[in-house]
C-alpha atoms as a PDB file:
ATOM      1  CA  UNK A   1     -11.880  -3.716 -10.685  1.00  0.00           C
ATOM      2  CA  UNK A   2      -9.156  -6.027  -9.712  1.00  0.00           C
ATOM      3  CA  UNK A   3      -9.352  -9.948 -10.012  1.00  0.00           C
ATOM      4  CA  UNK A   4     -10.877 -10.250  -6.702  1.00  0.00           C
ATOM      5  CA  UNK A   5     -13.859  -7.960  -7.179  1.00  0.00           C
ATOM      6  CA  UNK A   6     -12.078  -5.025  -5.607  1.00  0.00           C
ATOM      7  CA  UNK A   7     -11.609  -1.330  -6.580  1.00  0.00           C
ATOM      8  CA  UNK A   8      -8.095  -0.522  -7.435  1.00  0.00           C
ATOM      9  CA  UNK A   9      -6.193   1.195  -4.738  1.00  0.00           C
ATOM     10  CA  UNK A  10      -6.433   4.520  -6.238  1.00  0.00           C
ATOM     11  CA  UNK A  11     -10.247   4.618  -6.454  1.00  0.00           C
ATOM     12  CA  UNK A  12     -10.097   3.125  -2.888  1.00  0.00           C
ATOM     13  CA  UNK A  13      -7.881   5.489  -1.437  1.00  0.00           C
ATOM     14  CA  UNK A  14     -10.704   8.375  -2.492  1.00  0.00           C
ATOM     15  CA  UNK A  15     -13.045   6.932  -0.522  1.00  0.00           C
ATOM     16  CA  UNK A  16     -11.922   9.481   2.377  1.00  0.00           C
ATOM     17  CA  UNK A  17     -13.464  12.538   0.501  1.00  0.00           C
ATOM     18  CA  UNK A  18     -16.467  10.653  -0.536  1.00  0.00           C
ATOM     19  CA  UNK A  19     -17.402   9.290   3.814  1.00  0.00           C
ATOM     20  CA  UNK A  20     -16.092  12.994   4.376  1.00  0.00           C
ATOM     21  CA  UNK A  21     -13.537  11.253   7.090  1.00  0.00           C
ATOM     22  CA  UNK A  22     -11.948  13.361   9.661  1.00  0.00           C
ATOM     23  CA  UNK A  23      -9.839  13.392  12.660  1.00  0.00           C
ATOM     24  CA  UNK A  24      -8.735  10.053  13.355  1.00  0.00           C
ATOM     25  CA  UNK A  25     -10.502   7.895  11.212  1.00  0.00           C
ATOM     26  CA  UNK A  26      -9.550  10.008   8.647  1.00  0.00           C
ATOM     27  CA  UNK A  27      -5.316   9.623   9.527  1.00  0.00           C
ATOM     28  CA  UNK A  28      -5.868   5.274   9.421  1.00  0.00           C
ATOM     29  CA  UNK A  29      -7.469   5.119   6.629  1.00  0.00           C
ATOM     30  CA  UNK A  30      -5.241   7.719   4.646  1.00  0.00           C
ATOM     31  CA  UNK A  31      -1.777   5.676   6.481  1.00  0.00           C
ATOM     32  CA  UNK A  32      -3.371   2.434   5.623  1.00  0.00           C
ATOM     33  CA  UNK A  33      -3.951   3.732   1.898  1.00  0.00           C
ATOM     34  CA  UNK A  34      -0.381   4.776   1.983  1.00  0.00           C
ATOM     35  CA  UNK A  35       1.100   1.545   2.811  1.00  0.00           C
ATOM     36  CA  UNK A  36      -1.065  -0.307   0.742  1.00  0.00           C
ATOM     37  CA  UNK A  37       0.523   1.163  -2.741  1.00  0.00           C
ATOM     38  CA  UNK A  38       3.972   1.243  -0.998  1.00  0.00           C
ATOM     39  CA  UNK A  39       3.353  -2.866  -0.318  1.00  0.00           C
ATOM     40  CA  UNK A  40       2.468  -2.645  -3.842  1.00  0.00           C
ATOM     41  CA  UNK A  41       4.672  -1.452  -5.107  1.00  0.00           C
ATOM     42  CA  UNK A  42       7.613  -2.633  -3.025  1.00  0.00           C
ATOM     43  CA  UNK A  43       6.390  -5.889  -4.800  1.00  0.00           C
ATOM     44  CA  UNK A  44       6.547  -5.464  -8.118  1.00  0.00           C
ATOM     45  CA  UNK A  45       9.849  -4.619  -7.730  1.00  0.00           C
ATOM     46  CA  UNK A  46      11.002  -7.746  -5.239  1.00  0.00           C
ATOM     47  CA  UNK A  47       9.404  -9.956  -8.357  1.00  0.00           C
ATOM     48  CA  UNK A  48      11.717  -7.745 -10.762  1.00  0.00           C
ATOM     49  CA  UNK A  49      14.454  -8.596  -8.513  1.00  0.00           C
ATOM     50  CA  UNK A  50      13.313 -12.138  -8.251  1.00  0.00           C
ATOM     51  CA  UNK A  51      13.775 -12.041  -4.570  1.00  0.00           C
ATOM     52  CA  UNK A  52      11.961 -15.222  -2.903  1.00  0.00           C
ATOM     53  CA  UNK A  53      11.240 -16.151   1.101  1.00  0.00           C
ATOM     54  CA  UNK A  54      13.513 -14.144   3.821  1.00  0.00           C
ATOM     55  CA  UNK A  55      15.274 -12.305   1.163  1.00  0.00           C
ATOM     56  CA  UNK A  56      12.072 -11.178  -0.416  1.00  0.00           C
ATOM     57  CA  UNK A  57      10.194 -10.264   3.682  1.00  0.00           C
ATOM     58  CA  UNK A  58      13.379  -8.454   4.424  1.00  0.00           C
ATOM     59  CA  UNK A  59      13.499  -6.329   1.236  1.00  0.00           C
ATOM     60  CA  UNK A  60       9.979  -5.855   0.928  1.00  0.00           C
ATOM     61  CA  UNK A  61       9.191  -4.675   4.481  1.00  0.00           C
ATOM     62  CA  UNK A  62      12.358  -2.169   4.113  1.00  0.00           C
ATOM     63  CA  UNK A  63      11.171  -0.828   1.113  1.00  0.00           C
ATOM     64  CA  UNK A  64       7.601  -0.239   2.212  1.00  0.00           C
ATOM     65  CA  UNK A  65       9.179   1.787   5.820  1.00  0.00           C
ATOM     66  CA  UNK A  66      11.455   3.673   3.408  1.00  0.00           C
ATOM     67  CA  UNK A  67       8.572   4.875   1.100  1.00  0.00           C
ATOM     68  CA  UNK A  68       6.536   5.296   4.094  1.00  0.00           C
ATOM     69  CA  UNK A  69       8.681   7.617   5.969  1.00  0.00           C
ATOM     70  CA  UNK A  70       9.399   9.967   2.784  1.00  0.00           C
END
């Protein structure tokens, strides 16, 4: 569990198989699952670039539409 209480994203992301999800429920939750460890991430490595405010958005958002779209 994370600091907050919360599954970590893998163990979240499995939920699908275990509500036996289909059609479009089934496509959100996977795309949302998706971006969720892209954001993640995308962040680590804005705080290894040290990347703060507009500079940080910009490169963050970019990174997490790049991962998304490969």
């Amino acid at each position: 569990m994370t600091e907050k209480g919360e599954k970590p994203l893998a163990q979240r992301c499995l939920v699908a198989a275990e509500k036996k999800l289909k059609g479009a429920a089934l496509n959100t939750f996977t795309k949302k699952c998706e971006r969720d460890a892209a954001k993640s991430i995308c962040d680590t490595a804005a705080n290894e670039k040290n990347l703060h405010g507009a500079a940080r958005t910009s490169f963050t958002n970019k990174c997490v539409k790049d991962s998304i779209a490969h």
